[in-house]
PDB file of N, CA and C in Angstrom:
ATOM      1  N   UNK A   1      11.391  14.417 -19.072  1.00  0.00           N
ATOM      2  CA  UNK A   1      12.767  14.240 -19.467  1.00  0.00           C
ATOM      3  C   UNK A   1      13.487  13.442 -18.377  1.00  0.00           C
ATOM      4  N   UNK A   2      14.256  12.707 -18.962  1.00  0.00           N
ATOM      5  CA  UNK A   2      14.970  11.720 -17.863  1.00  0.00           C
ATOM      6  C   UNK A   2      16.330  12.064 -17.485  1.00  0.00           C
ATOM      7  N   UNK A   3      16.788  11.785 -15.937  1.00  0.00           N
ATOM      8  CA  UNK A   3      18.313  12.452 -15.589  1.00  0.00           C
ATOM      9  C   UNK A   3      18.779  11.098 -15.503  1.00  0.00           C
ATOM     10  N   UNK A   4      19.965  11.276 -16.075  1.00  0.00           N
ATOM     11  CA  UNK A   4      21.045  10.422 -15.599  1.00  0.00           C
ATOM     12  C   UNK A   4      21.722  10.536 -14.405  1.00  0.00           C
ATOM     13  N   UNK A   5      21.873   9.336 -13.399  1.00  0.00           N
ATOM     14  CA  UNK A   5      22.487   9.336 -12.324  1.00  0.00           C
ATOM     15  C   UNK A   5      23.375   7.792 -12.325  1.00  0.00           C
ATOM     16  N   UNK A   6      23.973   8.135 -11.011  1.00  0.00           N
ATOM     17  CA  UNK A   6      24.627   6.709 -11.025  1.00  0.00           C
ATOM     18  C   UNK A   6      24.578   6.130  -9.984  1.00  0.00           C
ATOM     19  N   UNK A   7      24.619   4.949 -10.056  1.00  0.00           N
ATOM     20  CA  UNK A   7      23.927   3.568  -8.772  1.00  0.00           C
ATOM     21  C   UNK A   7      25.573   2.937  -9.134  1.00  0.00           C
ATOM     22  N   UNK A   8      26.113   2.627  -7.535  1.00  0.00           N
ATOM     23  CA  UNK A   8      27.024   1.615  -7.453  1.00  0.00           C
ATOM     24  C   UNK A   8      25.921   0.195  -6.804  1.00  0.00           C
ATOM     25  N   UNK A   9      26.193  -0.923  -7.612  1.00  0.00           N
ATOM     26  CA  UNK A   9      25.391  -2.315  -6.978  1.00  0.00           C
ATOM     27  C   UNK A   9      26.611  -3.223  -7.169  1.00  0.00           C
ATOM     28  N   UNK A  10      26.485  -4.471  -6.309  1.00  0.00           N
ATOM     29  CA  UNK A  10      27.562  -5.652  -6.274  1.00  0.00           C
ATOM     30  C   UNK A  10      26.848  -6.627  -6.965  1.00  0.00           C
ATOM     31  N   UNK A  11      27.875  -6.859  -7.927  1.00  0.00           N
ATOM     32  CA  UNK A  11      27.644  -7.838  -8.663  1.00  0.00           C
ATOM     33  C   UNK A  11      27.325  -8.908  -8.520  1.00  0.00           C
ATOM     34  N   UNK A  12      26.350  -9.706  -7.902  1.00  0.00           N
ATOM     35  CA  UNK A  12      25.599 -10.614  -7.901  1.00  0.00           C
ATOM     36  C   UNK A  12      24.235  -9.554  -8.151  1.00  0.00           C
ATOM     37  N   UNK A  13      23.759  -8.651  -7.491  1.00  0.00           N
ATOM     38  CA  UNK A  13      22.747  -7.773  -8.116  1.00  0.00           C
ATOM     39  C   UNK A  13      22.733  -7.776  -9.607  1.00  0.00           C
ATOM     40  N   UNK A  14      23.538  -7.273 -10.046  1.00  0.00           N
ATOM     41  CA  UNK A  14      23.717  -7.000 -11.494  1.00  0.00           C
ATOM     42  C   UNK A  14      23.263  -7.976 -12.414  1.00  0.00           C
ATOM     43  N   UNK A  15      24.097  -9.374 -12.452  1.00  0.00           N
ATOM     44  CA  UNK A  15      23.791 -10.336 -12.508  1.00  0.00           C
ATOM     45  C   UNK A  15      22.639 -10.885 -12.769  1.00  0.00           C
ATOM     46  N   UNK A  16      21.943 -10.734 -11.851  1.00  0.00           N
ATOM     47  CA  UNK A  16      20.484 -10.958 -11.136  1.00  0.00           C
ATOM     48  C   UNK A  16      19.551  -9.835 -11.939  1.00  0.00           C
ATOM     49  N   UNK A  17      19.531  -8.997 -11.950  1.00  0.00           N
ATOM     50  CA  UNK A  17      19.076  -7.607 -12.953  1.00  0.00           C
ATOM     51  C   UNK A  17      19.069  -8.133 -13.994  1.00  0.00           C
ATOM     52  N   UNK A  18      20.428  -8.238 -14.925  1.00  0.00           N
ATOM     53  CA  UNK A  18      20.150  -9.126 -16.027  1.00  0.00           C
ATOM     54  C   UNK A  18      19.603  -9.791 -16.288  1.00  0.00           C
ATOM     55  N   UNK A  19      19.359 -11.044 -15.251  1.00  0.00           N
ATOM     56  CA  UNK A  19      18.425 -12.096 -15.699  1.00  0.00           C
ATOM     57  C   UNK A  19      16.985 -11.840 -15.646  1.00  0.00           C
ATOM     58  N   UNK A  20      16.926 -11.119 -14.811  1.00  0.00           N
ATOM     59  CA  UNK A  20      15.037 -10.586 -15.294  1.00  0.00           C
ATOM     60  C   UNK A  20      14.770  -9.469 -16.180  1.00  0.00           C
ATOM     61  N   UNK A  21      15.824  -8.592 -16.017  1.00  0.00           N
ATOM     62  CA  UNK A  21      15.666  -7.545 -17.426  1.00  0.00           C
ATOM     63  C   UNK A  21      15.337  -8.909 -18.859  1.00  0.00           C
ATOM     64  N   UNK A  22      16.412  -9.670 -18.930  1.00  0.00           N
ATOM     65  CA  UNK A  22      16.808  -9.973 -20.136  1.00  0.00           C
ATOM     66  C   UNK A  22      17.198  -8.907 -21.348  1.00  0.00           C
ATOM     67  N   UNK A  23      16.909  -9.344 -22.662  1.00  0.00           N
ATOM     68  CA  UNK A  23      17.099  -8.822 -23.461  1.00  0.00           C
ATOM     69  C   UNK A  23      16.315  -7.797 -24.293  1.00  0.00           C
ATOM     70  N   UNK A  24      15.321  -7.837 -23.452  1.00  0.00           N
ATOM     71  CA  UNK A  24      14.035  -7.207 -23.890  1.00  0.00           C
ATOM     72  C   UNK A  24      14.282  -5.916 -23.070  1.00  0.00           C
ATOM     73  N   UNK A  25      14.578  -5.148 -21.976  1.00  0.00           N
ATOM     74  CA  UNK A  25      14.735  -4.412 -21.141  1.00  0.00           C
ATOM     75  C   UNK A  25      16.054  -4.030 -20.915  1.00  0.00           C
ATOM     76  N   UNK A  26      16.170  -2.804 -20.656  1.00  0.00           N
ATOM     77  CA  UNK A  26      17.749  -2.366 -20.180  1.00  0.00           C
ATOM     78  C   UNK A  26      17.609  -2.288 -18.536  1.00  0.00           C
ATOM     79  N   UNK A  27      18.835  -2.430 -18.365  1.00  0.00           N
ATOM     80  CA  UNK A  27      18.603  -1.906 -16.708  1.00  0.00           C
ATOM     81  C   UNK A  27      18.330  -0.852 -15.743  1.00  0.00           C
ATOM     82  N   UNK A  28      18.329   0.175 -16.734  1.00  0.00           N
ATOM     83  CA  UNK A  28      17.739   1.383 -16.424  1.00  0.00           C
ATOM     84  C   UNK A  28      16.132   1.266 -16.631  1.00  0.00           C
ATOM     85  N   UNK A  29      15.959   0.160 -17.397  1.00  0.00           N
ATOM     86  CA  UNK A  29      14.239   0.382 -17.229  1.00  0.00           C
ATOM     87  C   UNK A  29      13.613  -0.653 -15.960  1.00  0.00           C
ATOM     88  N   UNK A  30      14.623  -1.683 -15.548  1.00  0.00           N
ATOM     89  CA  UNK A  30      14.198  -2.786 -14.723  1.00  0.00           C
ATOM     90  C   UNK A  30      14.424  -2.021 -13.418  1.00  0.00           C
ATOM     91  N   UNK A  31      15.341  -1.020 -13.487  1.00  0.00           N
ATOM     92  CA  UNK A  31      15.678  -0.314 -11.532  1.00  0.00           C
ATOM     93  C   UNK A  31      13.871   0.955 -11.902  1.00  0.00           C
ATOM     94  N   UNK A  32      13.724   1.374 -12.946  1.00  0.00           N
ATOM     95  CA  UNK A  32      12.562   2.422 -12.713  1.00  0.00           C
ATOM     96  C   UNK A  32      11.471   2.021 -12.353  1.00  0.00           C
ATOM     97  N   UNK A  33      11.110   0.306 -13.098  1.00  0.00           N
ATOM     98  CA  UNK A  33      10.210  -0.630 -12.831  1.00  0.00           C
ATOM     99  C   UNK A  33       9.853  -0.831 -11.310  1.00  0.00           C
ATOM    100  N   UNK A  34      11.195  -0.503 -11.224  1.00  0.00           N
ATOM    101  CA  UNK A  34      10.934  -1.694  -9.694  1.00  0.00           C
ATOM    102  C   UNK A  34      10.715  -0.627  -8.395  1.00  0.00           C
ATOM    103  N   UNK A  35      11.346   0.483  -8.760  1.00  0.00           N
ATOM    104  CA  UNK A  35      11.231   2.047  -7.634  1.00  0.00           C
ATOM    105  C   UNK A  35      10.159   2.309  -8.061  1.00  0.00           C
ATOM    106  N   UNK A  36       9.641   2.406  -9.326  1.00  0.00           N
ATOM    107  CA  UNK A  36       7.848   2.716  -9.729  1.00  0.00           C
ATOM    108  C   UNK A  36       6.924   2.378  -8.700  1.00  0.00           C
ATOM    109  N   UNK A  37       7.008   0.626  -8.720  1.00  0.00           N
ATOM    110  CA  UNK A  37       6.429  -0.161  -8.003  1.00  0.00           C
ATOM    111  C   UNK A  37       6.647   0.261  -6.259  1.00  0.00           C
ATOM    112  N   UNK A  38       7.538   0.472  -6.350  1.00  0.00           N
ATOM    113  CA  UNK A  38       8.178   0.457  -4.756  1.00  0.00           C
ATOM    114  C   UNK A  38       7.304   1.507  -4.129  1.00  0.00           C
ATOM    115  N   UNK A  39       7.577   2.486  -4.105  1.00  0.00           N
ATOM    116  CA  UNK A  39       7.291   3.938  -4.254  1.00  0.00           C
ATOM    117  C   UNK A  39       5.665   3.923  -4.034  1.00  0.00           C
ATOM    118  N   UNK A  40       4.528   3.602  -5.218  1.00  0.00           N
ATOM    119  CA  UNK A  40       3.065   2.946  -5.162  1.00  0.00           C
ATOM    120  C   UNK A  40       3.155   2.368  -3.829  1.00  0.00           C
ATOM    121  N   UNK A  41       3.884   1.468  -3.760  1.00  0.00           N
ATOM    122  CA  UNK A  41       3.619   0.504  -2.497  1.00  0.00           C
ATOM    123  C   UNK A  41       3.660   1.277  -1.117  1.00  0.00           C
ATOM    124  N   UNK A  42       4.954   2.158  -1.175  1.00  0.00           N
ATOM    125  CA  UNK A  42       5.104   2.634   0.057  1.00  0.00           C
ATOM    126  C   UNK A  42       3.544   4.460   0.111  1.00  0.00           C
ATOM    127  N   UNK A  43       3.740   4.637  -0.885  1.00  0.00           N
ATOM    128  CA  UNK A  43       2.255   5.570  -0.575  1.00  0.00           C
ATOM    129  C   UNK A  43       1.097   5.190  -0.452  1.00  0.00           C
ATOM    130  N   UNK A  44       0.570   4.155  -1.154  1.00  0.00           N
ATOM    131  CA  UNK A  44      -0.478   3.607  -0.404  1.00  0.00           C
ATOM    132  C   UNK A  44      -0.215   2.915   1.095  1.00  0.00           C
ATOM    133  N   UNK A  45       0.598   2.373   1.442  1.00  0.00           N
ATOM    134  CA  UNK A  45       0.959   2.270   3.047  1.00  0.00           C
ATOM    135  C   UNK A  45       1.130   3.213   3.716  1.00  0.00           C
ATOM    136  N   UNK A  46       1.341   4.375   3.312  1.00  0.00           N
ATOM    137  CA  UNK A  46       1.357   5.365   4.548  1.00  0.00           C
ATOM    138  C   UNK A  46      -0.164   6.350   4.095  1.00  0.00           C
ATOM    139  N   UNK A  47      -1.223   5.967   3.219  1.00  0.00           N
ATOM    140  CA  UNK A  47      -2.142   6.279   2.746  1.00  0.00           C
ATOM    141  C   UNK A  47      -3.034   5.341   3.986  1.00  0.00           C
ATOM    142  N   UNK A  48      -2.553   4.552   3.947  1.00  0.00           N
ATOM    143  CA  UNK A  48      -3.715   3.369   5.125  1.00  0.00           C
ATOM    144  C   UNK A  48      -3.401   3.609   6.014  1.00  0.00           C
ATOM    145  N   UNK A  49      -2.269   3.804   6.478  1.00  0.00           N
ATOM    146  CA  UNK A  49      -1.639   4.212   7.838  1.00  0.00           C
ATOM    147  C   UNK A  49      -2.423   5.305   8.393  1.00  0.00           C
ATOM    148  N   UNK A  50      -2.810   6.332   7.516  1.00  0.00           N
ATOM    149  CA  UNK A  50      -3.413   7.708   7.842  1.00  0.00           C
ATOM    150  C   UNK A  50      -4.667   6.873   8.299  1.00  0.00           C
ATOM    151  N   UNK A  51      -5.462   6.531   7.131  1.00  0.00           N
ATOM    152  CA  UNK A  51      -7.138   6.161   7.362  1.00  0.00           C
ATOM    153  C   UNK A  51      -6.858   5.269   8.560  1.00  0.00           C
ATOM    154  N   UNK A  52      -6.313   4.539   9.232  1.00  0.00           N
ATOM    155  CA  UNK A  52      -6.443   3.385   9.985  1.00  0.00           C
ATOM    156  C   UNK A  52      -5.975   4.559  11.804  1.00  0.00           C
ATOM    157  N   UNK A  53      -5.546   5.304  10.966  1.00  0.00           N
ATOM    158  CA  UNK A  53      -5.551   6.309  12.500  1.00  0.00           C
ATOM    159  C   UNK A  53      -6.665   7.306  12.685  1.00  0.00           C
ATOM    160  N   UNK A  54      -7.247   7.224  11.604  1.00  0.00           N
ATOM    161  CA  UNK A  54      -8.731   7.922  11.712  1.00  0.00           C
ATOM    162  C   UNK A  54      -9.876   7.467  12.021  1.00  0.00           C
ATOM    163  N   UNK A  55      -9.401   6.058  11.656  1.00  0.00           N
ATOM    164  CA  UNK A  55     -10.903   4.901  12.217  1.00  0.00           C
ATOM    165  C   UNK A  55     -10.391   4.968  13.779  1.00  0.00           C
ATOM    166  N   UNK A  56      -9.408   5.069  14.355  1.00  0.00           N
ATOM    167  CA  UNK A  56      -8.669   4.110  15.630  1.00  0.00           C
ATOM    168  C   UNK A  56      -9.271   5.605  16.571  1.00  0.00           C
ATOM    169  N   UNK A  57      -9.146   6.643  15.776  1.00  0.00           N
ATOM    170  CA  UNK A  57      -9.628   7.978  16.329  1.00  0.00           C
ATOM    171  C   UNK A  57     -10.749   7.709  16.967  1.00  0.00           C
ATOM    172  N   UNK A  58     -11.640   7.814  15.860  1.00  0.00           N
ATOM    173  CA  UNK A  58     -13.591   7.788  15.703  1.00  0.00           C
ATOM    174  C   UNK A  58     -13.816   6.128  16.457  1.00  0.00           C
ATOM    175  N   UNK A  59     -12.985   5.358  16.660  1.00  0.00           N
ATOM    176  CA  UNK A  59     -13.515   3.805  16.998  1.00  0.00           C
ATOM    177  C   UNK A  59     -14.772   4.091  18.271  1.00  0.00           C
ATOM    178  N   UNK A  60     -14.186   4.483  19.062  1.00  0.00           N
ATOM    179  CA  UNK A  60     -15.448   5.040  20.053  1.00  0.00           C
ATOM    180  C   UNK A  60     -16.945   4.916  20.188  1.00  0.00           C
ATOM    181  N   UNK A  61     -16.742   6.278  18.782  1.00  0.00           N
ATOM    182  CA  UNK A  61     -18.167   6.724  18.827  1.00  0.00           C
ATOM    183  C   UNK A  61     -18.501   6.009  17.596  1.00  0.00           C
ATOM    184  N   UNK A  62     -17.890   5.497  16.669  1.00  0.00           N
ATOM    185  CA  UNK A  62     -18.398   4.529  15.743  1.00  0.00           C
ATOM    186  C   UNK A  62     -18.571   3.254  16.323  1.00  0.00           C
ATOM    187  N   UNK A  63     -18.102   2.402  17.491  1.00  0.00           N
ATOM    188  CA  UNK A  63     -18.634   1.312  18.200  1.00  0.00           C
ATOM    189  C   UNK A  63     -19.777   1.757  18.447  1.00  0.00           C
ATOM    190  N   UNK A  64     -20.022   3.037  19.449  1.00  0.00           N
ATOM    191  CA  UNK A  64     -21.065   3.367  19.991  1.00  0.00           C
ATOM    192  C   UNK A  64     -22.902   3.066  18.947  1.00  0.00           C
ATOM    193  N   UNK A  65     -22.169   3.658  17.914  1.00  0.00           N
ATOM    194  CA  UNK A  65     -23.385   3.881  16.814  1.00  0.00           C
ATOM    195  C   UNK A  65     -23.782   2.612  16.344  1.00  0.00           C
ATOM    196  N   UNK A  66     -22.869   2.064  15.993  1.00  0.00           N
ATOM    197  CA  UNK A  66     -22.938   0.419  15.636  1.00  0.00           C
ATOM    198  C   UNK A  66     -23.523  -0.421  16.987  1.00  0.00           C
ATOM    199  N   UNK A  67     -23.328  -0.060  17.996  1.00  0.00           N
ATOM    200  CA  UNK A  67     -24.169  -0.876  18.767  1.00  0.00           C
ATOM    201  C   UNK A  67     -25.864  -0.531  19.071  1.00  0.00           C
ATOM    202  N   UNK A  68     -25.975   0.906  19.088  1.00  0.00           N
ATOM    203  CA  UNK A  68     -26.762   1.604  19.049  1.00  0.00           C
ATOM    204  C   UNK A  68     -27.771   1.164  17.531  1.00  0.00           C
ATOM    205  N   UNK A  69     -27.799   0.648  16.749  1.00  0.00           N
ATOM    206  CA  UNK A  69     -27.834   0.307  15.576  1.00  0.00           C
ATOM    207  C   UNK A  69     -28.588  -1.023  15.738  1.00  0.00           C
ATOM    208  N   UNK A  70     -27.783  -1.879  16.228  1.00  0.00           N
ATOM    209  CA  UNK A  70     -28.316  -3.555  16.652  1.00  0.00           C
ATOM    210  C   UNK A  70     -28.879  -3.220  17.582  1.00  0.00           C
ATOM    211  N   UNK A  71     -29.104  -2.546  18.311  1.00  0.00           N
ATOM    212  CA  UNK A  71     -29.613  -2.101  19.889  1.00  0.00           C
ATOM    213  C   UNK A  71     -31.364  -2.117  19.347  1.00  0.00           C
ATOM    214  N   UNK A  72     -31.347  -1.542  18.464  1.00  0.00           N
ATOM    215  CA  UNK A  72     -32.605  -0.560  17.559  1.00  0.00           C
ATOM    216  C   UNK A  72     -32.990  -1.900  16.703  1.00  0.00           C
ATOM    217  N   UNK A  73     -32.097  -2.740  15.932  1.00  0.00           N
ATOM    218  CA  UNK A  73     -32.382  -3.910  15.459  1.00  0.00           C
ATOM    219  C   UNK A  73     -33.118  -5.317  16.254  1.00  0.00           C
ATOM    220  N   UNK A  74     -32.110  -5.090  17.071  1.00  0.00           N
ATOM    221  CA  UNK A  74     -32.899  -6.293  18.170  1.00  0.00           C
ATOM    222  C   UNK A  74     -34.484  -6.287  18.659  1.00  0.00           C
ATOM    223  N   UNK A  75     -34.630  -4.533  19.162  1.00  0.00           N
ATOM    224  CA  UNK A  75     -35.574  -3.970  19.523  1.00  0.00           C
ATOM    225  C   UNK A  75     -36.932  -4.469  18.519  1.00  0.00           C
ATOM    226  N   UNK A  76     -36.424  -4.283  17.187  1.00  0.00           N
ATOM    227  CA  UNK A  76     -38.165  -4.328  16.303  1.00  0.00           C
ATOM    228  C   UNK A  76     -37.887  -5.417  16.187  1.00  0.00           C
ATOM    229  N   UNK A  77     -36.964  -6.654  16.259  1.00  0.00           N
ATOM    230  CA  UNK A  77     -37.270  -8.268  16.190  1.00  0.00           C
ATOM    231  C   UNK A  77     -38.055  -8.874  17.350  1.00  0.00           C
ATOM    232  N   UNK A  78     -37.850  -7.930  18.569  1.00  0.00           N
ATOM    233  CA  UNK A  78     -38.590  -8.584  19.514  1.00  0.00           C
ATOM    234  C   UNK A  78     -39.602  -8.160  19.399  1.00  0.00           C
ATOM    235  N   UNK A  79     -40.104  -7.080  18.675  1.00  0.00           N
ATOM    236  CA  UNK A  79     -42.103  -6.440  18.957  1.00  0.00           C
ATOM    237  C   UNK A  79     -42.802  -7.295  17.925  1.00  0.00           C
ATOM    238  N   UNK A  80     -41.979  -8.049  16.470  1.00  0.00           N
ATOM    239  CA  UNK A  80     -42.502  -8.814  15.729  1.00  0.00           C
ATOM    240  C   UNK A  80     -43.060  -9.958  16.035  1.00  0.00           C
TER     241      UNK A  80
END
């Protein structure tokens, strides 16, 4: 169920709303559109934000392994 609230915007916004709503859309569906979108955007950014502090955590011992890795790679290219 949907609430009604109210948004004060300056009219060049409005304006501007209109012209991409057009006539096909009200402006109540072009501001939900666009906070829909917004909203997605900002949770997956603080969704990466998390993982990218978990790699920055583990970077360490995941360099470590990854070198450890080519270390072991290099190793059987040279006995070939």
């Amino acid at each position: 169920m949907k609430q009604k609230t109210s948004v004060t915007l300056s009219p060049d916004v409005l304006s501007d709303m209109d012209r991409f709503a057009g006539t096909a859309r009200s402006r109540s569906a072009l501001i939900e559109d666009v906070l829909r979108r917004y909203i997605r955007e900002r949770i997956k950014a603080e969704r990466d934000a998390r993982e990218i502090e978990i790699i920055n955590r583990h970077a360490d011992q995941l360099n470590a392994e990854a070198n450890d890795v080519l270390r072991y790679q290099a190793k059987i290219d040279d006995e070939q």
